[in-house]
Protein backbone atom coordinates (compact mmCIF):
# COMPACT_ATOMS: atom_id res chain seq x y z
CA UNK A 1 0.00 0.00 0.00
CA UNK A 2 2.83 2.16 0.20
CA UNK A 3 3.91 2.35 -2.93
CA UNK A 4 0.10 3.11 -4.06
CA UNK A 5 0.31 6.37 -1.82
CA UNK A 6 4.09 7.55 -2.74
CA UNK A 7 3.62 6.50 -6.56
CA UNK A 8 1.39 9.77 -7.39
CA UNK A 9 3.67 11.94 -5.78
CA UNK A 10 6.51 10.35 -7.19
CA UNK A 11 5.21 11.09 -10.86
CA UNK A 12 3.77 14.67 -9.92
CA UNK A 13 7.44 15.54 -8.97
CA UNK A 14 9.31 13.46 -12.21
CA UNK A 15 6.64 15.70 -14.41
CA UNK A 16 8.85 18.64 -13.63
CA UNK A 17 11.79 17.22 -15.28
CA UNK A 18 12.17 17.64 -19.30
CA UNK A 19 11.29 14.73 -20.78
CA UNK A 20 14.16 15.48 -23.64
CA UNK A 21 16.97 15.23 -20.32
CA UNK A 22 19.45 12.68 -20.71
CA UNK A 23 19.82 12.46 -17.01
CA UNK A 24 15.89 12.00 -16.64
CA UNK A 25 15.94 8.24 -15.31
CA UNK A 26 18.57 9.31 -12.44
CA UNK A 27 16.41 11.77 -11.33
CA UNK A 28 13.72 9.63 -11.59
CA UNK A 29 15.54 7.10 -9.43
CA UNK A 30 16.71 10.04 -6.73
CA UNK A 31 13.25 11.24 -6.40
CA UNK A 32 11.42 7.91 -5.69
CA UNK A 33 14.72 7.36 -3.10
CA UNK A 34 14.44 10.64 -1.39
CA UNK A 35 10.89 10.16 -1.09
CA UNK A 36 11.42 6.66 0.83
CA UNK A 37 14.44 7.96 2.45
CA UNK A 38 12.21 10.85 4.56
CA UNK A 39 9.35 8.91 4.66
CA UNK A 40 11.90 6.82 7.00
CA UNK A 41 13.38 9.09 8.53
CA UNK A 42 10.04 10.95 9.78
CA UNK A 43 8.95 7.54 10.83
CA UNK A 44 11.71 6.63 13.06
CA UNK A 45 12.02 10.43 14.28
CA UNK A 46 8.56 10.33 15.87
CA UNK A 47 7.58 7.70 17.71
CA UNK A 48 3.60 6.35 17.02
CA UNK A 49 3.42 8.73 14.06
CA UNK A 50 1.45 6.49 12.37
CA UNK A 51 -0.89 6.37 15.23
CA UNK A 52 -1.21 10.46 15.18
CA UNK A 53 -1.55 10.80 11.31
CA UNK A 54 -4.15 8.16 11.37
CA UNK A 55 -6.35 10.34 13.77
CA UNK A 56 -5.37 13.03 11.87
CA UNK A 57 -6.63 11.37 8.88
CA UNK A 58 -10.24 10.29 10.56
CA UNK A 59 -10.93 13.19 11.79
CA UNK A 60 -10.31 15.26 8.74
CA UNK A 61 -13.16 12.15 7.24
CA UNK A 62 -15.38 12.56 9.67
CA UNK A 63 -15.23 16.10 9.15
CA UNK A 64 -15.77 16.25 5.12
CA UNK A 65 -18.61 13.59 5.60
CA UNK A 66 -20.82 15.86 8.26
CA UNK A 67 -20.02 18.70 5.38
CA UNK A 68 -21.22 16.69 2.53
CA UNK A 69 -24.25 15.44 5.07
CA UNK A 70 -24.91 19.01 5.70
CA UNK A 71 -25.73 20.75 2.14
């Protein structure tokens, strides 16, 4: 499932390089590393991040559900 989140941002970033660059695979290559890189760094930085972001992540639900409930 991870790689379902991270592959849209990978491509939204790798859409800003020229598609005529001969270095375009590299950077390709750096930006899906940097991505994974941070991703573990955060991770091991904050302990039960997952936990927090997946509150985070409810409550913004819950919230856009009442709205859509609402109108």
């Amino acid at each position: 499932t991870y790689a379902l989140t991270i592959s849209p941002v990978a491509m939204s970033l790798e859409e800003l390089i020229p598609s005529n660059h001969l270095w375009s695979p590299f950077y390709s290559i750096l930006i899906r590393t940097t991505l994974v890189a941070s991703t573990l760094l955060v991770a091991v930085s904050f302990p039960f991040f997952g936990l927090v972001m997946s509150l985070i992540g409810s409550l913004l639900t819950m919230l856009v559900v009442s709205s859509l409930l609402s109108c």
